[in-house]
Structure formats: C-alpha cells, structure tokens
PDB file of N, CA and C in Angstrom:
ATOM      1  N   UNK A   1       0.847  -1.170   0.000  1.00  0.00           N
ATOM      2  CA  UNK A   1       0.000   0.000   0.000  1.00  0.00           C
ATOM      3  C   UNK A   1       0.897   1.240   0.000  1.00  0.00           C
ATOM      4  N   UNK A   2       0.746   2.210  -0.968  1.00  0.00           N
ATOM      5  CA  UNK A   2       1.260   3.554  -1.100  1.00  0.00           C
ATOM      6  C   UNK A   2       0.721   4.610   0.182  1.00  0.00           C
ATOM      7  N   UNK A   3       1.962   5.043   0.581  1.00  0.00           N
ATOM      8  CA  UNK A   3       1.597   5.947   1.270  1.00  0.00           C
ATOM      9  C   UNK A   3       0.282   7.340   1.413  1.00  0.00           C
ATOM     10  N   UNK A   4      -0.018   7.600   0.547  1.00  0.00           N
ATOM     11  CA  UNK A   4      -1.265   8.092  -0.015  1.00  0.00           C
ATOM     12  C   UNK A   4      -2.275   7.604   0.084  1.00  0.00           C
ATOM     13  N   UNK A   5      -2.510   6.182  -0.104  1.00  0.00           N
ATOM     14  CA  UNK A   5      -3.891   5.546   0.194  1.00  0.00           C
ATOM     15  C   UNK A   5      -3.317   5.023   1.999  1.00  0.00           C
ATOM     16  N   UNK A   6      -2.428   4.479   2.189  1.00  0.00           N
ATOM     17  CA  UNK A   6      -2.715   4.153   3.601  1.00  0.00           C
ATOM     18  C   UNK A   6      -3.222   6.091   4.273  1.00  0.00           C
ATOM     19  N   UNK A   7      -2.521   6.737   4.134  1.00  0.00           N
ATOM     20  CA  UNK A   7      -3.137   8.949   4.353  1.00  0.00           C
ATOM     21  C   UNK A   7      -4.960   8.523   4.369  1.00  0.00           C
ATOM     22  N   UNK A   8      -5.105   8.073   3.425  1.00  0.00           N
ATOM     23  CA  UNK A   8      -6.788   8.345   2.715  1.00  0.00           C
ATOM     24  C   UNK A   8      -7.579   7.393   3.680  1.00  0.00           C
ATOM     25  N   UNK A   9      -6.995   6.149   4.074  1.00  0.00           N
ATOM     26  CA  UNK A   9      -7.856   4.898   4.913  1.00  0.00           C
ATOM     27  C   UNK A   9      -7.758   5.802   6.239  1.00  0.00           C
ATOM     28  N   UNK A  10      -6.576   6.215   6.623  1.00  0.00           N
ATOM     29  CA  UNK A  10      -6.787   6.791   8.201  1.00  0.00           C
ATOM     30  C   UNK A  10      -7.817   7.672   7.826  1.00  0.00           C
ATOM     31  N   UNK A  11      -7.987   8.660   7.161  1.00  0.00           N
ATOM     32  CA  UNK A  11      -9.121   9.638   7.244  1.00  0.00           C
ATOM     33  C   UNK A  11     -10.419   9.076   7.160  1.00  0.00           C
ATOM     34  N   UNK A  12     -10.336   8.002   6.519  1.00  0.00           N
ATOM     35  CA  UNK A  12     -11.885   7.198   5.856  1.00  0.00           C
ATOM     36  C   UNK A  12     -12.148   6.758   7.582  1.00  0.00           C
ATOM     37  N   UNK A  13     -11.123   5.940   8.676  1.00  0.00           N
ATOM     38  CA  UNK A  13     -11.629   5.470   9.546  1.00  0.00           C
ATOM     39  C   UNK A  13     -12.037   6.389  10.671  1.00  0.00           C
ATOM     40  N   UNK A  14     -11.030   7.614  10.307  1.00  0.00           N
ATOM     41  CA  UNK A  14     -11.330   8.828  11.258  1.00  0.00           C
ATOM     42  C   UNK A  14     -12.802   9.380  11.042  1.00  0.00           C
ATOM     43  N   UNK A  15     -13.452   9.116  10.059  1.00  0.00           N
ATOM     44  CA  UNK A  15     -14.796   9.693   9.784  1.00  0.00           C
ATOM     45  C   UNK A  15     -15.775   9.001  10.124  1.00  0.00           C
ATOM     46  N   UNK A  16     -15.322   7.633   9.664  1.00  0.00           N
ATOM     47  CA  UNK A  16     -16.324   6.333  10.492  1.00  0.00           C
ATOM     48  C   UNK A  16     -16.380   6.384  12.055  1.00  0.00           C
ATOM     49  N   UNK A  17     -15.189   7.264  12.413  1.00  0.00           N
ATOM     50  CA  UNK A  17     -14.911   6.805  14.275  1.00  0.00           C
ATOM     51  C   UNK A  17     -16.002   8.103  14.656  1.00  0.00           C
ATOM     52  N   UNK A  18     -15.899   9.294  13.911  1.00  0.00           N
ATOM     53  CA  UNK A  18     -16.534  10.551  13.783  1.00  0.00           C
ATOM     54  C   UNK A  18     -18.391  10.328  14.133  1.00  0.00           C
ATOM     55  N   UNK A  19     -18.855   9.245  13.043  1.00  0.00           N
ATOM     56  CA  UNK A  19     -19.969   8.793  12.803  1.00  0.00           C
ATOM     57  C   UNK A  19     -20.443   8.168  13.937  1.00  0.00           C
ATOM     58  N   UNK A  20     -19.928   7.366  13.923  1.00  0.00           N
ATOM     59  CA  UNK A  20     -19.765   6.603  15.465  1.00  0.00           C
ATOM     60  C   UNK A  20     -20.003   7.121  16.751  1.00  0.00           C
ATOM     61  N   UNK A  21     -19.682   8.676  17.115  1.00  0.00           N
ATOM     62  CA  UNK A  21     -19.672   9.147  17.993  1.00  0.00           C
ATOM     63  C   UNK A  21     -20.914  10.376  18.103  1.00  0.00           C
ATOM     64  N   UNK A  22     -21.673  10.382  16.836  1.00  0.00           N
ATOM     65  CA  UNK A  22     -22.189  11.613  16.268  1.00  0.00           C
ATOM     66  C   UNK A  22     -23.801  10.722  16.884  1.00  0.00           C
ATOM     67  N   UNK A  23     -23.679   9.763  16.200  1.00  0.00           N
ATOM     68  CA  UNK A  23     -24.946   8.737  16.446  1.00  0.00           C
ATOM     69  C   UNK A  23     -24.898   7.941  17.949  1.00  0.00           C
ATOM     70  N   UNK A  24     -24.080   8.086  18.967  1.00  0.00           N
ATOM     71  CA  UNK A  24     -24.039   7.118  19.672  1.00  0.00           C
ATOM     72  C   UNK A  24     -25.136   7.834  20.725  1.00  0.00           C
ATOM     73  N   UNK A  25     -26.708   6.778  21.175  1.00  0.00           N
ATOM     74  CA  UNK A  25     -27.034   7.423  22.011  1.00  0.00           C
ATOM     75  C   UNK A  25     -28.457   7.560  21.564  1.00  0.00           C
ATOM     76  N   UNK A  26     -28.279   7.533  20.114  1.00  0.00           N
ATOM     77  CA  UNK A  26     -29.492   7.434  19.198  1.00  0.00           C
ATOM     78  C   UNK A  26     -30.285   6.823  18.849  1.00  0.00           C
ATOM     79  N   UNK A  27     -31.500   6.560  18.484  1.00  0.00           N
ATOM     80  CA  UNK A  27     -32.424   5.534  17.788  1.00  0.00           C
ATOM     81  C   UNK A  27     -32.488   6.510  16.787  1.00  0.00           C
ATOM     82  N   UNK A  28     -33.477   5.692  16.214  1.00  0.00           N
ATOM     83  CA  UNK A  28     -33.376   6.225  14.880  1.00  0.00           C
ATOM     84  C   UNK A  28     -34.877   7.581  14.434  1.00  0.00           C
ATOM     85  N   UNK A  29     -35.272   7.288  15.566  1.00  0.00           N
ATOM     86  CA  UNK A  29     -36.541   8.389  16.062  1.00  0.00           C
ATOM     87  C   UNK A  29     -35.899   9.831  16.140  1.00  0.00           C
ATOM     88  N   UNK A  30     -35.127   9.535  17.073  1.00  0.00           N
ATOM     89  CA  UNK A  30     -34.529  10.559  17.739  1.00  0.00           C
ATOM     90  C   UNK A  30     -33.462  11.247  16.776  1.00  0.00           C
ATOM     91  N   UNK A  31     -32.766  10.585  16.167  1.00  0.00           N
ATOM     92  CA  UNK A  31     -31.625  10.980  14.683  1.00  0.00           C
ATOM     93  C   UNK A  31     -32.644  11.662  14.129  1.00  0.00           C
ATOM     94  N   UNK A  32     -33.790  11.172  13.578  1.00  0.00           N
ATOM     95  CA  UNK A  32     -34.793  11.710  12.825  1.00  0.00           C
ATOM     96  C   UNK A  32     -34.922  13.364  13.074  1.00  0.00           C
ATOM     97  N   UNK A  33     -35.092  13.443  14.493  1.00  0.00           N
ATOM     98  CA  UNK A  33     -35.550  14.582  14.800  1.00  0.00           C
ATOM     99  C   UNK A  33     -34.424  15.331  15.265  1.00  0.00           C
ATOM    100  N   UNK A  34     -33.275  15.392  15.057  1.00  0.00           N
ATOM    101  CA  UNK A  34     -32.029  15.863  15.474  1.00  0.00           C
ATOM    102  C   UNK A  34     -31.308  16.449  13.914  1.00  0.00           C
ATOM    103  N   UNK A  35     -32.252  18.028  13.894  1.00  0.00           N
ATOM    104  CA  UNK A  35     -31.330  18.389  12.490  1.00  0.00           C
ATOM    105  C   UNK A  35     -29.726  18.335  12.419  1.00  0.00           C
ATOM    106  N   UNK A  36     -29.081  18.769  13.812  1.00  0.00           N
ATOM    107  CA  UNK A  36     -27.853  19.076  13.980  1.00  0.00           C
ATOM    108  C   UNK A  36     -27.099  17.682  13.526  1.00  0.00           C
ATOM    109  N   UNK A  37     -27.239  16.603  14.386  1.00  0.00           N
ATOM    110  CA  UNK A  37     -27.026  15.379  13.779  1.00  0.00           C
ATOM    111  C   UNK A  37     -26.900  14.657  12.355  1.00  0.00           C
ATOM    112  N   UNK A  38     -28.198  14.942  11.819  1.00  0.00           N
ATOM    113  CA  UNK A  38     -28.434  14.733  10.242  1.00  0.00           C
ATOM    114  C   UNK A  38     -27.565  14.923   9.367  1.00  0.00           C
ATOM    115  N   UNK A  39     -27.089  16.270   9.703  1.00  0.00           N
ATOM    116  CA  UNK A  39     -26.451  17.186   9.007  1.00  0.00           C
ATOM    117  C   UNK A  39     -24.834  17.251   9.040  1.00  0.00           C
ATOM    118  N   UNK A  40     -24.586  16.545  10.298  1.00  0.00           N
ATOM    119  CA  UNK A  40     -23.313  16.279  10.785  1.00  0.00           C
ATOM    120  C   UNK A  40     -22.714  14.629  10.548  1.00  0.00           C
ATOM    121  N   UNK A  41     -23.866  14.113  10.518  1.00  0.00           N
ATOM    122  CA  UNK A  41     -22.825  12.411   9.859  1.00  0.00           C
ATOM    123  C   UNK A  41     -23.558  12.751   8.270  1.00  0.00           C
ATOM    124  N   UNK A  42     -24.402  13.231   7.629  1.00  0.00           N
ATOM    125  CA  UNK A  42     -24.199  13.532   6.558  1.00  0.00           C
ATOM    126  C   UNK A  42     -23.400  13.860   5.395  1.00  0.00           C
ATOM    127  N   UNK A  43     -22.510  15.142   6.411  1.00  0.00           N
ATOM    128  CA  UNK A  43     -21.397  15.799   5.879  1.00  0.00           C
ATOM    129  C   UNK A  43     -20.183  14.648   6.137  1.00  0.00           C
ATOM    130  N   UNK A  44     -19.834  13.866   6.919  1.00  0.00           N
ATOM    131  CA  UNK A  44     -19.491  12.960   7.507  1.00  0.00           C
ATOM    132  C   UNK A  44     -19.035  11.610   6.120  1.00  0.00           C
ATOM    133  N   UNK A  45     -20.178  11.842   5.751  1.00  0.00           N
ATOM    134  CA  UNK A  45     -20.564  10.745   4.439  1.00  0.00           C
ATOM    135  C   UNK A  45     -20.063  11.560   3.429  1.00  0.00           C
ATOM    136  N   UNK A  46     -20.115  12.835   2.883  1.00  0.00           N
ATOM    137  CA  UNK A  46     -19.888  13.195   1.965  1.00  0.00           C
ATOM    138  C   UNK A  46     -18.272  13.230   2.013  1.00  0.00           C
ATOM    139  N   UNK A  47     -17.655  13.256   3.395  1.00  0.00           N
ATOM    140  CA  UNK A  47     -16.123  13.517   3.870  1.00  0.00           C
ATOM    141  C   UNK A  47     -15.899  12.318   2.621  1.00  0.00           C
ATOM    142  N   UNK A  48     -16.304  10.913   3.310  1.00  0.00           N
ATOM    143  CA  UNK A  48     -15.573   9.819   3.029  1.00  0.00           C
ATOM    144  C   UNK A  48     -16.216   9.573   1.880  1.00  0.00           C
ATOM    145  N   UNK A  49     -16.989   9.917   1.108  1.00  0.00           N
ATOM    146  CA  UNK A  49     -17.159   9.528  -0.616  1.00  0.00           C
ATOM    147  C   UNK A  49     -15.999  10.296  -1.156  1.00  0.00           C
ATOM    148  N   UNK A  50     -15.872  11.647  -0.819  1.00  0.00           N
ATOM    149  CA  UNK A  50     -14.505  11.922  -1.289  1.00  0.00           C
ATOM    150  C   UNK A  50     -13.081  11.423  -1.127  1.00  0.00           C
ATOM    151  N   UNK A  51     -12.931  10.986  -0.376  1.00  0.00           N
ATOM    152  CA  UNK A  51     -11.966  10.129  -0.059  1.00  0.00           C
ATOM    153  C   UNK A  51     -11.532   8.925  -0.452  1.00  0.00           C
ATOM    154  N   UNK A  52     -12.790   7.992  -0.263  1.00  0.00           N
ATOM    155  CA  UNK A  52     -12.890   7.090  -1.492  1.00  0.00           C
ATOM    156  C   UNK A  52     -12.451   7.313  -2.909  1.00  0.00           C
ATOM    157  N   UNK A  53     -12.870   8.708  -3.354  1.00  0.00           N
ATOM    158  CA  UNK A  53     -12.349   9.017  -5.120  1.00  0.00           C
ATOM    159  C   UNK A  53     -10.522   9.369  -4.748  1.00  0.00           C
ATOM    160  N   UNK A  54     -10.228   8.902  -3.650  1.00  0.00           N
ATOM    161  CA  UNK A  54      -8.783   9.412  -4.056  1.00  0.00           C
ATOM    162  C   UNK A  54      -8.057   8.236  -3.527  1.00  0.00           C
ATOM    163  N   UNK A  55      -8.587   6.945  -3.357  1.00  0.00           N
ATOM    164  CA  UNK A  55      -8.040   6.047  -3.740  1.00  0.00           C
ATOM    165  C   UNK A  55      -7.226   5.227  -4.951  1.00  0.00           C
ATOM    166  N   UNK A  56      -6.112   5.093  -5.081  1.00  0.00           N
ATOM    167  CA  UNK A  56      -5.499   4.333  -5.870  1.00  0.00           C
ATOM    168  C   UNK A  56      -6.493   3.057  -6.318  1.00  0.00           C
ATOM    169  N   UNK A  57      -6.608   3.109  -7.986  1.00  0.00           N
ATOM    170  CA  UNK A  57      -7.221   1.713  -8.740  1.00  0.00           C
ATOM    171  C   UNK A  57      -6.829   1.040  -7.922  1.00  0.00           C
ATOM    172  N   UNK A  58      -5.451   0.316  -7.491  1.00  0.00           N
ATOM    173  CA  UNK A  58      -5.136  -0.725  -7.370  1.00  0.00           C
ATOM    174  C   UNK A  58      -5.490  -1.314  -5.780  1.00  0.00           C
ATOM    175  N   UNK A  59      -5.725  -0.295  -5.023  1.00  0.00           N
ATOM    176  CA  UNK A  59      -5.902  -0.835  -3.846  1.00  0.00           C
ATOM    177  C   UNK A  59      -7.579  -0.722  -3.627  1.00  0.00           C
ATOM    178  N   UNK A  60      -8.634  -0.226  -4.584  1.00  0.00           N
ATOM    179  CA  UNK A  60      -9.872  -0.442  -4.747  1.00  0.00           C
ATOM    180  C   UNK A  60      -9.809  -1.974  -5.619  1.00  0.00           C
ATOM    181  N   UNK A  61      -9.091  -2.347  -6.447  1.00  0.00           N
ATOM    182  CA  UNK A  61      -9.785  -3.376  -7.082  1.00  0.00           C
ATOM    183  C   UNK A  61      -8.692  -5.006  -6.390  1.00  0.00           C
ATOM    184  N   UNK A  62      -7.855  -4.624  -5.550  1.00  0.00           N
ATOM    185  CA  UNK A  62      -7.648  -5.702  -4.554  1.00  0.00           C
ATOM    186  C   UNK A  62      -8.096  -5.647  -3.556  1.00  0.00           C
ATOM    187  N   UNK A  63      -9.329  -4.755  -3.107  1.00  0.00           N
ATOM    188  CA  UNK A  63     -10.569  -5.362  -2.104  1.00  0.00           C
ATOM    189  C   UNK A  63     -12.151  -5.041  -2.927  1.00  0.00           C
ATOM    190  N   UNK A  64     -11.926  -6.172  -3.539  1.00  0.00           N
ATOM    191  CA  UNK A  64     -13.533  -5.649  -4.015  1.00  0.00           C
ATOM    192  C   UNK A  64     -14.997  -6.394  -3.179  1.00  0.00           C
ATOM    193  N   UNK A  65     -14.454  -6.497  -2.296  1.00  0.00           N
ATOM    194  CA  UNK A  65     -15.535  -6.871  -1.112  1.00  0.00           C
ATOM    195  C   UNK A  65     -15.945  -5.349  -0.529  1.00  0.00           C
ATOM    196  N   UNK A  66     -14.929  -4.180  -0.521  1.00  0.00           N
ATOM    197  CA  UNK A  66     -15.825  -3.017  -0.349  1.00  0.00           C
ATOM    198  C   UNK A  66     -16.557  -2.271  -1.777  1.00  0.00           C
ATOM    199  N   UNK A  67     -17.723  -1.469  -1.527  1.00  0.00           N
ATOM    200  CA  UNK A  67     -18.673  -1.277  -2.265  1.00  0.00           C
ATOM    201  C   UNK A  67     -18.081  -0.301  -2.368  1.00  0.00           C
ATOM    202  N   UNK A  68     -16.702   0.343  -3.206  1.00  0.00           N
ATOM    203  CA  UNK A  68     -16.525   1.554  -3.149  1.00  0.00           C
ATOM    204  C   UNK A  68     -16.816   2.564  -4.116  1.00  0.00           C
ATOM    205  N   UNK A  69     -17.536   1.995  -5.341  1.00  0.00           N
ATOM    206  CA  UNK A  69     -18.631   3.042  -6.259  1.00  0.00           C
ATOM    207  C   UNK A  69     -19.752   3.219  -5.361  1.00  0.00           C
ATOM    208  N   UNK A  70     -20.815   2.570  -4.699  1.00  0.00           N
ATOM    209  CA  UNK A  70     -21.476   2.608  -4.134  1.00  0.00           C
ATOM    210  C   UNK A  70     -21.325   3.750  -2.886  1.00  0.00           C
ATOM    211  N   UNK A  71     -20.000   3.488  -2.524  1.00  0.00           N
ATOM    212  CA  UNK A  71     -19.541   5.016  -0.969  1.00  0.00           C
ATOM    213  C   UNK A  71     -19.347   5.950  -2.053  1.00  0.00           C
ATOM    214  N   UNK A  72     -18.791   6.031  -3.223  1.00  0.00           N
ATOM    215  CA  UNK A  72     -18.589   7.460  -3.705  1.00  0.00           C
ATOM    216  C   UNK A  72     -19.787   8.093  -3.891  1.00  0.00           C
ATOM    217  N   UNK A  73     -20.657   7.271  -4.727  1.00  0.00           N
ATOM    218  CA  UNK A  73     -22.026   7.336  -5.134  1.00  0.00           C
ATOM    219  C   UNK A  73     -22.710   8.083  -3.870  1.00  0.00           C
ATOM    220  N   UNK A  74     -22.912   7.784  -2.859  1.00  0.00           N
ATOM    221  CA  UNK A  74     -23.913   7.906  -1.757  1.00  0.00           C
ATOM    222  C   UNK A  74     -23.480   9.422  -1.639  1.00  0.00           C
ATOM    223  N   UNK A  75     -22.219   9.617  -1.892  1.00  0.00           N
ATOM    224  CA  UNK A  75     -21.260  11.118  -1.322  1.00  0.00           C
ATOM    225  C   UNK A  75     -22.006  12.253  -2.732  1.00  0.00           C
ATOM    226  N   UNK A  76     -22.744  11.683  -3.834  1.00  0.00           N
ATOM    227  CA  UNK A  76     -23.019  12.320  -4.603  1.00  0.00           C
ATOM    228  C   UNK A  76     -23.930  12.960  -4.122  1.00  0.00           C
ATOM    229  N   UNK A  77     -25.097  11.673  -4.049  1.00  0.00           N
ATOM    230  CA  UNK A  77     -26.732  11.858  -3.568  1.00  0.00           C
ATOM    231  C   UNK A  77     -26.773  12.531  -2.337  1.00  0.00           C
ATOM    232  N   UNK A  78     -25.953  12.815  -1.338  1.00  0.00           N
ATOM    233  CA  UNK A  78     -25.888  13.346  -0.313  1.00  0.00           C
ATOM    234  C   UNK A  78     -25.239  14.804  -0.675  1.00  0.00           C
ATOM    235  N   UNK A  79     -24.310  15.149  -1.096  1.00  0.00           N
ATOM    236  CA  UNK A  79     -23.624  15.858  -1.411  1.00  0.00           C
ATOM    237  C   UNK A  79     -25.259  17.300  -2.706  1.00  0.00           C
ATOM    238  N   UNK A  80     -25.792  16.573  -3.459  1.00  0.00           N
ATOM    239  CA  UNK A  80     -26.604  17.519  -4.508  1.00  0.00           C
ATOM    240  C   UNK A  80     -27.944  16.808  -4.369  1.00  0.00           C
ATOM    241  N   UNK A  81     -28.456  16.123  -3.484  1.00  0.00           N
ATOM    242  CA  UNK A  81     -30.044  15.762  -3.417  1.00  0.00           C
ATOM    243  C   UNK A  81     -30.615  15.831  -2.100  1.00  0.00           C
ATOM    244  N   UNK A  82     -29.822  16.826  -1.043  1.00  0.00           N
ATOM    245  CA  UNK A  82     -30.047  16.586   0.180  1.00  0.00           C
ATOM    246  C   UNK A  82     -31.525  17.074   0.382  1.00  0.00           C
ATOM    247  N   UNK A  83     -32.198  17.330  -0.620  1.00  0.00           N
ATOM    248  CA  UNK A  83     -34.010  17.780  -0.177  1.00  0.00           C
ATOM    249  C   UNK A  83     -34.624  16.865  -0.470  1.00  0.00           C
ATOM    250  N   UNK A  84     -33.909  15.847  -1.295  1.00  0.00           N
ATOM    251  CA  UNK A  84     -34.802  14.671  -1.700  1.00  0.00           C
ATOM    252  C   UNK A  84     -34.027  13.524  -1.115  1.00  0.00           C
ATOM    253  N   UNK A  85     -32.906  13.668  -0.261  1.00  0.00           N
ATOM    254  CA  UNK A  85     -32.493  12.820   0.645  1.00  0.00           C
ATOM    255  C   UNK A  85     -32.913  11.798   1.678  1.00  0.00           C
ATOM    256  N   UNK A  86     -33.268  10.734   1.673  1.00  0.00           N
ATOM    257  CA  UNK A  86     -33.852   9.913   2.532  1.00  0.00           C
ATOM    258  C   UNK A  86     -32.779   9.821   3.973  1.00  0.00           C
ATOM    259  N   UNK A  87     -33.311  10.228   5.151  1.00  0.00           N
ATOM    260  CA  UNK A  87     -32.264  10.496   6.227  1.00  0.00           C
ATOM    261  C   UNK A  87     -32.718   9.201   7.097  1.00  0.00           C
ATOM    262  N   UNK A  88     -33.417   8.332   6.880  1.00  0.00           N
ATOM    263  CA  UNK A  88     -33.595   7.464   7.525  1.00  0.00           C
ATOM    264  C   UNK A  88     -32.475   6.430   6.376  1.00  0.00           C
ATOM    265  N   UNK A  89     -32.216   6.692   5.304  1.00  0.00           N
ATOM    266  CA  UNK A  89     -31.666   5.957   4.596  1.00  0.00           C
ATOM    267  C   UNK A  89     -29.695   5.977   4.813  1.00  0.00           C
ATOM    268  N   UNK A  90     -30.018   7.573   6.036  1.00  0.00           N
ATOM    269  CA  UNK A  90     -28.460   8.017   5.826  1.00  0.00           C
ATOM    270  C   UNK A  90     -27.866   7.352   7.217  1.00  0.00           C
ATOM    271  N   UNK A  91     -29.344   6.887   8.355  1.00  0.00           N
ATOM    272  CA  UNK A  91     -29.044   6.603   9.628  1.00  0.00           C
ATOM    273  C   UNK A  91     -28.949   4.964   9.289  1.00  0.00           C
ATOM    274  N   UNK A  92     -29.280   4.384   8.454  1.00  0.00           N
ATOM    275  CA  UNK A  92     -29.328   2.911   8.054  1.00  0.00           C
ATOM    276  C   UNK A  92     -28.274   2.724   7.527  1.00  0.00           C
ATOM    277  N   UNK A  93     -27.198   3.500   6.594  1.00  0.00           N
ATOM    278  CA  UNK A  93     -25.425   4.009   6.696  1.00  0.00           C
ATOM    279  C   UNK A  93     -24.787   3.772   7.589  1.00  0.00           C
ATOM    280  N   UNK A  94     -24.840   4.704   8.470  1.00  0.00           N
ATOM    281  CA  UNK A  94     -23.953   5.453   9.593  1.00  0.00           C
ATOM    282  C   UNK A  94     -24.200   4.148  10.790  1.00  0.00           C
ATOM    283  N   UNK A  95     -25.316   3.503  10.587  1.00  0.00           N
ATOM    284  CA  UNK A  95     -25.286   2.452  11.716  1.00  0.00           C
ATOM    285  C   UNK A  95     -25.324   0.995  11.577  1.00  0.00           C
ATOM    286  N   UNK A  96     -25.731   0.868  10.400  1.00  0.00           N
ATOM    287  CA  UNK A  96     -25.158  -0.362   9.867  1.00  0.00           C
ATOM    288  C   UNK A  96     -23.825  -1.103   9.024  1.00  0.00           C
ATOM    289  N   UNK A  97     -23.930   0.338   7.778  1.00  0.00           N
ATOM    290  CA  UNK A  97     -22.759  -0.062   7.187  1.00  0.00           C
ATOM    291  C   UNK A  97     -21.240   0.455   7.466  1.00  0.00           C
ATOM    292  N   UNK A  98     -21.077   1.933   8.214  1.00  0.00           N
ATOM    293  CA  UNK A  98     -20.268   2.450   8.770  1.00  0.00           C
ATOM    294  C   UNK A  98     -19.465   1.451   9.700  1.00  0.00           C
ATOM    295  N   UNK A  99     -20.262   0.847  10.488  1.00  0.00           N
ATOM    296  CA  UNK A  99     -18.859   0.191  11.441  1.00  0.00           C
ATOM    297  C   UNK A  99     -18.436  -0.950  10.433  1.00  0.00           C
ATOM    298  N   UNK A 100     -18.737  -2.121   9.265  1.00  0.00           N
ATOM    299  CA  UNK A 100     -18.666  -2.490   8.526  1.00  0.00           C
ATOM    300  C   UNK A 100     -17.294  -2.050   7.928  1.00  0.00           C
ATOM    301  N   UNK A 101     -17.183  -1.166   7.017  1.00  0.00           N
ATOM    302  CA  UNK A 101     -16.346  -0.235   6.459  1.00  0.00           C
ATOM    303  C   UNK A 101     -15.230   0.391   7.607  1.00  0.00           C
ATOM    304  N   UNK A 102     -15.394   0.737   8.477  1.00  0.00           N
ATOM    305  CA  UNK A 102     -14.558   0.984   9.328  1.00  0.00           C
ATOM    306  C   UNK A 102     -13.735  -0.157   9.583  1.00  0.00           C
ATOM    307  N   UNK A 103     -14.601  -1.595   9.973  1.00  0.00           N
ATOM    308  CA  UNK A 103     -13.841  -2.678  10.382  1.00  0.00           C
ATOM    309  C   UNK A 103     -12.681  -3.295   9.155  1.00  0.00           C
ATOM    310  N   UNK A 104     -13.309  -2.963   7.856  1.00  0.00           N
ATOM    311  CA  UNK A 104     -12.535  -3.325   6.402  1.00  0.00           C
ATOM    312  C   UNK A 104     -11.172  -2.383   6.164  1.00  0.00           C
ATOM    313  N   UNK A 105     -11.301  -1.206   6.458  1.00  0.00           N
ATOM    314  CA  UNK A 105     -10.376  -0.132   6.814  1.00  0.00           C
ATOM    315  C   UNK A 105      -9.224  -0.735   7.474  1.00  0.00           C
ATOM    316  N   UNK A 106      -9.960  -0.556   9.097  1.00  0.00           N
ATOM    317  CA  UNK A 106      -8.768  -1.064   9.438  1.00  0.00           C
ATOM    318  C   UNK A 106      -7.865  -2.226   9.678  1.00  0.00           C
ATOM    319  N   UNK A 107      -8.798  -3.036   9.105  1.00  0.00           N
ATOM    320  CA  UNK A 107      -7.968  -4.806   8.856  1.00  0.00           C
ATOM    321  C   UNK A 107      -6.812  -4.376   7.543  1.00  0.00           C
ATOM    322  N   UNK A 108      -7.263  -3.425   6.575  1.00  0.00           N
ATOM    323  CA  UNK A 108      -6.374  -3.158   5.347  1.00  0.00           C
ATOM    324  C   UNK A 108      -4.701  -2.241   6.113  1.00  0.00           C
ATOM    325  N   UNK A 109      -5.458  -1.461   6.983  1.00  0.00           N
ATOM    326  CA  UNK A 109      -4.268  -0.815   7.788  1.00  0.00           C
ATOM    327  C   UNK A 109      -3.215  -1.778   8.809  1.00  0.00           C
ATOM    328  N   UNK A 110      -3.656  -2.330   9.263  1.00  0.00           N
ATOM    329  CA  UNK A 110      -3.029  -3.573   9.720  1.00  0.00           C
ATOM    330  C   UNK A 110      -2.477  -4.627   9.335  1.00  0.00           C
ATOM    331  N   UNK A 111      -2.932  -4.827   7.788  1.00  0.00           N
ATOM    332  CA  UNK A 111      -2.348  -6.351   7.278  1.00  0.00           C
ATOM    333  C   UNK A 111      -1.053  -5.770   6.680  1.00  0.00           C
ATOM    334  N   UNK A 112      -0.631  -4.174   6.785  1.00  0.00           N
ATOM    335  CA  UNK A 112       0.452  -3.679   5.922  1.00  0.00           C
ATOM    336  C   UNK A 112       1.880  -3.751   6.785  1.00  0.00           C
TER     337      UNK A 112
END
C-alpha cells in the first residue's frame, strides 16, 4: 500500500470513528428529529465519498468486497439531493454499514 492511500484509509476510519460518535445514544426516532445530527454524519458521508475518489485503482480493485462506487455514489446523492435525501436511509449508513467499512479499513491498515 502507497503511502497516499494508507493517508486516505486513516481519514476514511477517522470519519467512520466521527460517525460513530455523532450517532451514539441514538435511535433512529430521535436521529430523525435531530437536524444538527443529520447534518453532521451527513457531511461525515460526503467527507468519506470523497476520499474514497482518491483512492489508488489498485488498492480499490484488490478489495472488491468493499462497495466503493457505491460510498462514492452515496457522497453524490448526499452531497446535490439533500431535499430529496432519505435520512432514515443516511441513519441505516452510519449504523449499519459504517462500522462495517470501518472494520474493512482497518484490517487493510493492519495487514500492511
């Protein structure tokens, strides 16, 4: 792993750890009704779709067990559709697939 993408995974896990801490405490009622929140692992998501695009080909297509068109993608729809944004769709992210991705992160940071 190039120094540049291992740079890009610490930030990707720093945002997941971010998420993690933004939601902890939450149901998904309560996220609902928490603009500050929304808005904060949102941006959160849009961090790490960008981040994702500055991954090296080669270390996206020797883990293709992560969905990483799919994380850039989400950083779009979040990033230019946030009125037509499903935020129950962004808390079903941040709490399901986030620690997921975090855990893939840092097994990649570790096996180096």
């Amino acid at each position: 792993m190039n120094e540049r993408d291992r740079s890009v995974l610490l930030h990707i896990a720093g945002e997941a750890v971010m998420i993690e801490q933004l939601i902890d405490g939450f149901s998904i009622d309560s996220f609902l009704a928490d603009e500050r929140t929304k808005r904060a692992v949102a941006m959160s998501l849009i961090n790490i779709g960008e981040l994702v695009k500055l991954l090296s080909f080669e270390l996206r297509t020797a883990n293709p067990r992560i969905p990483w068109k799919d994380i850039a993608g989400l950083r779009d729809v979040t990033a230019h559709g946030y009125k037509t944004l499903r935020m129950d769709d962004i808390w079903d992210t941040a709490k399901n697939e986030m620690p997921v991705l975090k855990k893939e992160v840092e097994e990649m940071l570790h096996s180096v």
